[in-house]
N, C-alpha and C. Protein backbone atom coordinates (compact mmCIF):
# COMPACT_ATOMS: atom_id res chain seq x y z
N UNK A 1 144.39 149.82 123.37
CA UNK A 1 143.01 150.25 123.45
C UNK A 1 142.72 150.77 124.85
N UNK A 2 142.94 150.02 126.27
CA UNK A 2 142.76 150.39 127.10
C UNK A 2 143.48 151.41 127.78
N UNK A 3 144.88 151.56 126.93
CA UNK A 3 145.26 153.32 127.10
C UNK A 3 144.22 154.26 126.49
N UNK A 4 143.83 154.13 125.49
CA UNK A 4 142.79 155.57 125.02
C UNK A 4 142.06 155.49 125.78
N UNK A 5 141.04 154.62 126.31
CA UNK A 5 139.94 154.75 127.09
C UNK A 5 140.35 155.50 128.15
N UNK A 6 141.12 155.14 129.01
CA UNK A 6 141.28 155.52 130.18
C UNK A 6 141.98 157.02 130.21
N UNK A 7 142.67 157.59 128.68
CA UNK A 7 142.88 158.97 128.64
C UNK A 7 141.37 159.32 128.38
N UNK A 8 140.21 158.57 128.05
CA UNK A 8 139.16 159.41 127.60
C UNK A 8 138.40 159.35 128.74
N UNK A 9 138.40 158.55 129.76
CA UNK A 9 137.73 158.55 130.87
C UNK A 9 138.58 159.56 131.62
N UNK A 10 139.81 159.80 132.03
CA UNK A 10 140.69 160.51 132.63
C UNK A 10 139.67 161.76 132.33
N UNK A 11 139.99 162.47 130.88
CA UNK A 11 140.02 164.02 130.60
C UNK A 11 138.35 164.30 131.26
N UNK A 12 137.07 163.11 131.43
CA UNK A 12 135.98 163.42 131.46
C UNK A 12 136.12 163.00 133.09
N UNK A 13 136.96 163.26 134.09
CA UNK A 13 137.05 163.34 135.26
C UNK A 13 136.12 162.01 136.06
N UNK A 14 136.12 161.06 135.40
CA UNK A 14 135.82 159.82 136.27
C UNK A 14 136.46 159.28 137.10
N UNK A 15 135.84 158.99 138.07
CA UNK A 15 136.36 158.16 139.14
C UNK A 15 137.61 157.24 139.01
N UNK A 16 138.75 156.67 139.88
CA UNK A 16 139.53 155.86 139.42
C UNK A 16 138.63 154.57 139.53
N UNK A 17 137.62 154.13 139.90
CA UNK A 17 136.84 153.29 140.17
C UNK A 17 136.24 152.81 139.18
N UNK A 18 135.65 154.38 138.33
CA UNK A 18 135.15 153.85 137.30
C UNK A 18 136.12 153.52 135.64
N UNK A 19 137.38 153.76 135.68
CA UNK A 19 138.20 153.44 134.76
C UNK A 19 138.35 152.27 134.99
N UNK A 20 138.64 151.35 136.36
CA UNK A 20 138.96 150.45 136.41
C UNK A 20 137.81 148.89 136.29
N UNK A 21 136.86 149.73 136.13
CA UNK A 21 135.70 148.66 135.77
C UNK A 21 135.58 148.99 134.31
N UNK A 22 135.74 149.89 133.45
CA UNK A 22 135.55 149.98 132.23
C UNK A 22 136.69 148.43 131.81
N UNK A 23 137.98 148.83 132.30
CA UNK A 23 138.95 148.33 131.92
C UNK A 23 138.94 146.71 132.41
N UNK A 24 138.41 146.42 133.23
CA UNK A 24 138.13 145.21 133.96
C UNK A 24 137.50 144.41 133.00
N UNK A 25 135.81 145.43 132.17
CA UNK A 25 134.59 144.73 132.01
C UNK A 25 135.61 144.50 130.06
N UNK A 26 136.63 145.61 129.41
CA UNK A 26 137.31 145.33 128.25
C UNK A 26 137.37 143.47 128.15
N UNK A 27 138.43 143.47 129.45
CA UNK A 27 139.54 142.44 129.39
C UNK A 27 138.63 141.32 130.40
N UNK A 28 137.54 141.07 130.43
CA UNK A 28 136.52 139.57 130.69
C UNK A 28 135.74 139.58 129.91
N UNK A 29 135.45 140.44 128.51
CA UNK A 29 135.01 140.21 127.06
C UNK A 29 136.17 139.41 126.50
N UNK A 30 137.17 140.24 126.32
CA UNK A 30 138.36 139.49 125.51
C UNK A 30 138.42 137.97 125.92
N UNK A 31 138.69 138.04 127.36
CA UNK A 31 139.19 136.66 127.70
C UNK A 31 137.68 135.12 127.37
N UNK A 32 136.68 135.92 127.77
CA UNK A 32 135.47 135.29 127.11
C UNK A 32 135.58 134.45 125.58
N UNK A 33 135.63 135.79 124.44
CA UNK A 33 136.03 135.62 123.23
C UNK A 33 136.80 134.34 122.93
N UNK A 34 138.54 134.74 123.67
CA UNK A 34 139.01 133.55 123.45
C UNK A 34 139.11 132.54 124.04
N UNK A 35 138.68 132.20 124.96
CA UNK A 35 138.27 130.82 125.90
C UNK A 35 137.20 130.34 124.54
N UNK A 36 136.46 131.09 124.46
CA UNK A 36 135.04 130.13 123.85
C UNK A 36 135.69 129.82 122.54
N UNK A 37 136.41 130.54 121.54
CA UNK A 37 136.85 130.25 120.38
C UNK A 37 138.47 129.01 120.75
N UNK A 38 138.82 129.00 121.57
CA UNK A 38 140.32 127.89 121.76
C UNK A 38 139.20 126.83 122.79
N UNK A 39 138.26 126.62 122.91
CA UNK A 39 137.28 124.80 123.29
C UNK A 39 136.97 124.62 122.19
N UNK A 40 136.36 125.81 121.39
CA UNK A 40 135.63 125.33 120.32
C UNK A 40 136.15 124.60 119.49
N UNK A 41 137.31 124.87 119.17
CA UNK A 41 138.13 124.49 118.35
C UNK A 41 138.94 123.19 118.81
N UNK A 42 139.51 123.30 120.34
CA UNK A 42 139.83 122.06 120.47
C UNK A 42 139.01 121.03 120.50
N UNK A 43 137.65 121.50 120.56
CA UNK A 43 136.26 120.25 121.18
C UNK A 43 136.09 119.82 119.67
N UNK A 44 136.18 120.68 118.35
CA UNK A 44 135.59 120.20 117.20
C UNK A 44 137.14 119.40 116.14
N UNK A 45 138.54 119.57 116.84
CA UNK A 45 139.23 118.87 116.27
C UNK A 45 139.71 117.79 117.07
N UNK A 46 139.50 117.39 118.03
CA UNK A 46 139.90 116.33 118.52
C UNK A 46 138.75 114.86 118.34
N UNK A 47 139.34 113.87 118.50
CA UNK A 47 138.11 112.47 117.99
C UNK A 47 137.75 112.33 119.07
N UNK A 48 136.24 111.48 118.78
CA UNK A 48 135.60 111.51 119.93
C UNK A 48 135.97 110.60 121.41
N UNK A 49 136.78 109.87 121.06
CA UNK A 49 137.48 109.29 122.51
C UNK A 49 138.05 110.07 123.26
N UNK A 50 138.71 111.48 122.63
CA UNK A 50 139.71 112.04 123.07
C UNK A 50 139.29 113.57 123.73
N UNK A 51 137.97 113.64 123.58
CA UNK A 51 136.96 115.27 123.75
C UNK A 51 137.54 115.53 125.25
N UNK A 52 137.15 114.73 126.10
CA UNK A 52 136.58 115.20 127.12
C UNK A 52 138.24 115.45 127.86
N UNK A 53 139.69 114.34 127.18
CA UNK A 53 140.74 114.65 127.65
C UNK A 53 141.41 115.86 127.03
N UNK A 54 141.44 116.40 126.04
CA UNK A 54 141.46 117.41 125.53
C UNK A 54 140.98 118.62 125.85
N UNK A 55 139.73 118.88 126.69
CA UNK A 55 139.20 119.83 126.90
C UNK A 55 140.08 119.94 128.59
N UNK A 56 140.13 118.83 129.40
CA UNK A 56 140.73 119.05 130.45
C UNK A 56 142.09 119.77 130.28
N UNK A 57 143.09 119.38 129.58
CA UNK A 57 143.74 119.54 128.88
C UNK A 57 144.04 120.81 128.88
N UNK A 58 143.19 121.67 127.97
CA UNK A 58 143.28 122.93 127.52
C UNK A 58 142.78 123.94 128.60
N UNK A 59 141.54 123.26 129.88
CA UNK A 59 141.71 123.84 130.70
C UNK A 59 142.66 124.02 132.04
N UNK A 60 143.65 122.84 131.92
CA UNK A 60 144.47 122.80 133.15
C UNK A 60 145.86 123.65 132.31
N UNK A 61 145.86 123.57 131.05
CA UNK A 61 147.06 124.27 130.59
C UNK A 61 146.88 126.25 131.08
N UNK A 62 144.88 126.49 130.72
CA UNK A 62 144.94 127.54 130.99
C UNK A 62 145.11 128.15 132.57
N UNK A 63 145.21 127.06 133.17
CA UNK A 63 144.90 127.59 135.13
C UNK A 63 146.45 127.86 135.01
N UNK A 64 147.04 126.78 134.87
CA UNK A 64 148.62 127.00 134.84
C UNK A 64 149.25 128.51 134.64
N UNK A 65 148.80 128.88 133.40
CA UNK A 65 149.13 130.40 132.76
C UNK A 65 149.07 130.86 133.74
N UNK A 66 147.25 131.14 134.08
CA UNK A 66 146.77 131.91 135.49
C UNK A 66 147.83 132.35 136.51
N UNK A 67 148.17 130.79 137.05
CA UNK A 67 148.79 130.57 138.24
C UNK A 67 150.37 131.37 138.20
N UNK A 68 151.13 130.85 136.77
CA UNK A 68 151.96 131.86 136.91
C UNK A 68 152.41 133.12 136.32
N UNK A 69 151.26 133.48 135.79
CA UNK A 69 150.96 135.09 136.36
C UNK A 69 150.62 135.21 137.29
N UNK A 70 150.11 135.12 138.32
CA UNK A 70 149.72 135.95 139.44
C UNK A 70 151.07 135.82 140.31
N UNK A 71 151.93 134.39 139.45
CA UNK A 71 153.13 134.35 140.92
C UNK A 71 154.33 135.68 140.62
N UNK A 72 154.22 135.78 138.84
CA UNK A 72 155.09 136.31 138.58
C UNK A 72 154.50 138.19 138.78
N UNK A 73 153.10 138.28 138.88
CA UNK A 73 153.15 139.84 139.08
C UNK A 73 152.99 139.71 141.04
N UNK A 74 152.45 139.03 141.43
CA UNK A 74 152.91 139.30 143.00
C UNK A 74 154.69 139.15 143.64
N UNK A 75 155.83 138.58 142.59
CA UNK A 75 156.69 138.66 143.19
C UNK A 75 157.99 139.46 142.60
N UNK A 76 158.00 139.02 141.45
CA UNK A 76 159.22 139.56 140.52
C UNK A 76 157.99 141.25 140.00
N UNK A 77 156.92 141.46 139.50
CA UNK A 77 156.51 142.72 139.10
C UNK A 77 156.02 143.58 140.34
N UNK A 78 156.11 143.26 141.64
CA UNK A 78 155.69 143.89 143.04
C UNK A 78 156.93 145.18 143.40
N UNK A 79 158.37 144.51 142.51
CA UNK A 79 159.26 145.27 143.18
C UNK A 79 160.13 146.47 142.20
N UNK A 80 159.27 145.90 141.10
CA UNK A 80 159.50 147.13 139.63
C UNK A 80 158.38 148.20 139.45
N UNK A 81 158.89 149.17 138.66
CA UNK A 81 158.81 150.26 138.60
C UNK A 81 157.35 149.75 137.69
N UNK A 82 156.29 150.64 137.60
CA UNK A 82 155.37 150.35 137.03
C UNK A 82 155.22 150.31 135.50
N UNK A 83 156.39 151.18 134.73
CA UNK A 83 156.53 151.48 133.47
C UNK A 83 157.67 149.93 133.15
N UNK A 84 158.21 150.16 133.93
CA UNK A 84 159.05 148.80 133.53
C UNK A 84 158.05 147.36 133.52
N UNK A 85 157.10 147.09 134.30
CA UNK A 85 156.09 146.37 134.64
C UNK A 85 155.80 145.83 132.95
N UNK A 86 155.08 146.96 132.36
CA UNK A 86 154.43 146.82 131.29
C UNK A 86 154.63 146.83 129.94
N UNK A 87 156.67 147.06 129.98
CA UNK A 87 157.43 146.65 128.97
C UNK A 87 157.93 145.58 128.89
N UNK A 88 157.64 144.93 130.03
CA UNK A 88 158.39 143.42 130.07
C UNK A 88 157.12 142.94 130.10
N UNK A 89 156.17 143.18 130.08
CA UNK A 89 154.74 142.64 129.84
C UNK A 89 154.56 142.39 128.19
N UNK A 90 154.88 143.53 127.48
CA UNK A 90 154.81 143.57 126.55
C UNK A 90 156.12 142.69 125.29
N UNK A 91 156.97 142.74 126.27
CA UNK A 91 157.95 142.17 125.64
C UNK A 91 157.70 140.35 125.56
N UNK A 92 157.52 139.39 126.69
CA UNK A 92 157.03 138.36 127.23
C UNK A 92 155.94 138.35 125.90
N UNK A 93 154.61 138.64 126.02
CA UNK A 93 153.77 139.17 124.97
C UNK A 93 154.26 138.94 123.02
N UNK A 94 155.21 139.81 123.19
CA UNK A 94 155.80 139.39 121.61
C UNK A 94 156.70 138.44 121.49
N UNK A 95 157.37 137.57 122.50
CA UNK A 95 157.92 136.04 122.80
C UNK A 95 156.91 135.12 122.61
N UNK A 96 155.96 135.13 123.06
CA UNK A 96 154.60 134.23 122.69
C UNK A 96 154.39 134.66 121.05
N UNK A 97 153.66 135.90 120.57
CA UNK A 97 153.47 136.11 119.24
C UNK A 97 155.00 135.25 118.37
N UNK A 98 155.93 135.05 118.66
CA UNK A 98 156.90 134.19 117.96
C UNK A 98 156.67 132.85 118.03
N UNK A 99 156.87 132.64 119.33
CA UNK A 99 156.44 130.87 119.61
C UNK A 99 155.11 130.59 118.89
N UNK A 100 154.08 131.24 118.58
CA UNK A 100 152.80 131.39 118.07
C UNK A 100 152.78 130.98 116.92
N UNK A 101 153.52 132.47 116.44
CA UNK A 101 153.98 131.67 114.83
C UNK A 101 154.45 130.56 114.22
N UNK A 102 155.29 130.11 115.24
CA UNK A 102 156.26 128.92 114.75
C UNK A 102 154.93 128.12 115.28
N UNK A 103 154.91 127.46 115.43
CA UNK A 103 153.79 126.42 116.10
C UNK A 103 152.73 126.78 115.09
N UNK A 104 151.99 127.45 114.20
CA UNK A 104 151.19 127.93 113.18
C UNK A 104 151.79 127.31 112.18
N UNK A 105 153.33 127.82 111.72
CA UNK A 105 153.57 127.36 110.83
C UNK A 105 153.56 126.18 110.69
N UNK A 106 153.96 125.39 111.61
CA UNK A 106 154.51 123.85 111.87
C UNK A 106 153.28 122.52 111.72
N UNK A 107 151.90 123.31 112.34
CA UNK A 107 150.73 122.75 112.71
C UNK A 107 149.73 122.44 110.98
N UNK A 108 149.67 121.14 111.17
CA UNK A 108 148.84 120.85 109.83
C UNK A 108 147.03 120.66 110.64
N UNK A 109 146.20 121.00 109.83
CA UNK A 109 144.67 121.00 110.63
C UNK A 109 144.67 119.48 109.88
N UNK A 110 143.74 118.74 110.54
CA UNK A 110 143.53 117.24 110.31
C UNK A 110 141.70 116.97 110.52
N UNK A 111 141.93 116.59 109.87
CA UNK A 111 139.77 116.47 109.73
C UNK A 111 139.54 115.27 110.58
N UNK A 112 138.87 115.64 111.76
CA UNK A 112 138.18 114.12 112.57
C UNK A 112 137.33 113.51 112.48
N UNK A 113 137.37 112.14 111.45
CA UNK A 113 136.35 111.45 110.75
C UNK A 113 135.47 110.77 111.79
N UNK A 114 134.07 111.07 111.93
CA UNK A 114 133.24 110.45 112.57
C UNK A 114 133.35 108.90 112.33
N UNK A 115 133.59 107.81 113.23
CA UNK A 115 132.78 106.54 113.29
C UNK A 115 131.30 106.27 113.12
N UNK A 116 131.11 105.19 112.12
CA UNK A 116 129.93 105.28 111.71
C UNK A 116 129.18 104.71 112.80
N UNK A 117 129.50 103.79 113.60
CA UNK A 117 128.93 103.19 114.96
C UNK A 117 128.68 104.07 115.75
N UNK A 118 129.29 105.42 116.42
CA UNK A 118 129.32 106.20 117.03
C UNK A 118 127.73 107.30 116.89
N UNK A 119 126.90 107.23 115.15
CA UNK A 119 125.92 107.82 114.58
C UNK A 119 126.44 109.58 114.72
C-alpha cells in the first residue's frame, strides 16, 4: 500500500517531507489498530488474577520487538543496500506469518469463567 501512495504522491510532485508523513501517519494507524485489538483480547481472555500480569506481559514482549528492530536496522540493515533492506524485511515478515500459523493452529480459545465472589 505504501508503495502506491508514495508513486501517487511522487507523480503529484510532493515534497519528500510530505510522503514521509503520509507514510508515517499509514503505519501509527496500523500499529494503533493492532495494539488495541492484541490487549483487548489478551485483557478479555485471561482470569481475573492474571489481567494486570498479562497485559505487562504483552507489553514488555512488545518493547522487546521494538528494541530489536531498531538494533537490527541500525546495525546489520545500516550496511545493506536499500532494496536488499526490504527483502529481508519481507522475508523475516513471512517467517512470522508461518510461526503465526502454527501457533493458530495449535491454540485452543478457552472461556474465562467469572467468580461469583468477584460480582
Amino acid at each position: 500500500i505504501s508503495r502506491y501512495l508514495l508513486t501517487f504522491l511522487f507523480r503529484q510532485s510532493f515534497s519528500s517531507l510530505s510522503t514521509a508523513f503520509a507514510e508515517i501517519t499509514i503505519l501509527a494507524c496500523a500499529e494503533i489498530l493492532v495494539s488495541v485489538t492484541g490487549l483487548e483480547y489478551s485483557y478479555s481472555s485471561s482470569p481475573e488474577s492474571m489481567k494486570a500480569f498479562v497485559l505487562a506481559l504483552y507489553l514488555l514482549t512488545t518493547s522487546i520487538g521494538d528494541l530489536l528492530g531498531g538494533v537490527l536496522y541500525s546495525s546489520v540493515f545500516a550496511t545493506l543496500n536499500r532494496a536488499i533492506t526490504l527483502h529481508l524485511c519481507a522475508f523475516i515478515m513471512l517467517l512470522n506469518l508461518f510461526c503465526f500459523i502454527g501457533v493458530a493452529r495449535w491454540y485452543e480459545n478457552s472461556i474465562v469463567q467469572k467468580d461469583e465472589n468477584e460480582g
